[in-house]
C-alpha atoms as a PDB file:
ATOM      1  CA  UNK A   1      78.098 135.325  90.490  1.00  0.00           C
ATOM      2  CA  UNK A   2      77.836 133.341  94.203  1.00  0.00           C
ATOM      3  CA  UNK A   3      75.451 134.498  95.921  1.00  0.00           C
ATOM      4  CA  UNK A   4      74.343 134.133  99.937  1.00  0.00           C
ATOM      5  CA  UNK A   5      71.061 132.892  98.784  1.00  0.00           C
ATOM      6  CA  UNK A   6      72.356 129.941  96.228  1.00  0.00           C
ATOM      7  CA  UNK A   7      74.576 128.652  99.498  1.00  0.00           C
ATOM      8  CA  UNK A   8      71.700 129.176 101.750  1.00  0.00           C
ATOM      9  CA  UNK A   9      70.012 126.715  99.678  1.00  0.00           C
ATOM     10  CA  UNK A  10      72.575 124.315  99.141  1.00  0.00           C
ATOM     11  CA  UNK A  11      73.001 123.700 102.715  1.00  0.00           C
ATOM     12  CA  UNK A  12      70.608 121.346 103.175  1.00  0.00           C
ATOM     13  CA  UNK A  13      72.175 119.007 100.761  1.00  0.00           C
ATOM     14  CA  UNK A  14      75.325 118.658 102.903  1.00  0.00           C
ATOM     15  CA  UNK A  15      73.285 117.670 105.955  1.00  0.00           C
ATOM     16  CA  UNK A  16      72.198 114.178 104.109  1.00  0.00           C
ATOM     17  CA  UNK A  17      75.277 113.976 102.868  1.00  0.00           C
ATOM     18  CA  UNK A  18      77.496 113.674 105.556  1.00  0.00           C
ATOM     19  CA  UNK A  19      75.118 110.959 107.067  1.00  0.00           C
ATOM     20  CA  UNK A  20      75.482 109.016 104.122  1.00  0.00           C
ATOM     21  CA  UNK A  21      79.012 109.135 104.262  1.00  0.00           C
ATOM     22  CA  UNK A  22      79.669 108.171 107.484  1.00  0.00           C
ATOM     23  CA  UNK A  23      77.225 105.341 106.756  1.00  0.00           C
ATOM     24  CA  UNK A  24      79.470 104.001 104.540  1.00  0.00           C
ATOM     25  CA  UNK A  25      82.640 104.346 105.966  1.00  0.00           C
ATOM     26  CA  UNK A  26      81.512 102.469 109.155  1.00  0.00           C
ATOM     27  CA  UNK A  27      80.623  99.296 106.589  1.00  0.00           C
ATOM     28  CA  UNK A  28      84.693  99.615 105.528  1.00  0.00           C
ATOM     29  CA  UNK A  29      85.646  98.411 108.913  1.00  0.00           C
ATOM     30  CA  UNK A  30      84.568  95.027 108.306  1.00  0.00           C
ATOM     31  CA  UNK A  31      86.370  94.945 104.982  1.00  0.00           C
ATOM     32  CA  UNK A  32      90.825  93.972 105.016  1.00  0.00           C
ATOM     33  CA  UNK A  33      93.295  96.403 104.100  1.00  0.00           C
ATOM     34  CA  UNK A  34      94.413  96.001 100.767  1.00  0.00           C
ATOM     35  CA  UNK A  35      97.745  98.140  99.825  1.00  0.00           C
ATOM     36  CA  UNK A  36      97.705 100.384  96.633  1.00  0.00           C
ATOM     37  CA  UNK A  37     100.081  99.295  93.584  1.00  0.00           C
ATOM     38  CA  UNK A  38     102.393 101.744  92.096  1.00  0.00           C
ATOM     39  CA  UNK A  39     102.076 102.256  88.782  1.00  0.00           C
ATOM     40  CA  UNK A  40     105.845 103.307  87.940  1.00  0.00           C
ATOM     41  CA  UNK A  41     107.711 102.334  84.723  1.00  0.00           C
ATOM     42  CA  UNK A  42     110.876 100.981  86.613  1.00  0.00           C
ATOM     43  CA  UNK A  43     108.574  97.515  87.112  1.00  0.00           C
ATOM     44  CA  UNK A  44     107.799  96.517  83.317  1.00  0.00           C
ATOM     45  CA  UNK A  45     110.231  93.781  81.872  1.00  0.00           C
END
């Protein structure tokens, strides 16, 4: 059962968290944009 007390105490794990996160996407800046494949059937011989 959730309770107000587990989320109480999870909340200071998202803090941390979103600091790392937007630690690493400010290093993806300095990286090139490289588009995604597709990974249909119609392209096998």
């Amino acid at each position: 059962m959730f309770s107000a007390r587990r989320y109480a105490d999870n909340m200071r794990l998202f803090i941390p968290v979103q600091a790392k996160v937007r630690q690493f996407l400010g290093l993806l800046d300095g990286y090139p944009f490289q588009p995604g494949s597709s990974l249909s059937a119609s392209g096998i011989n």
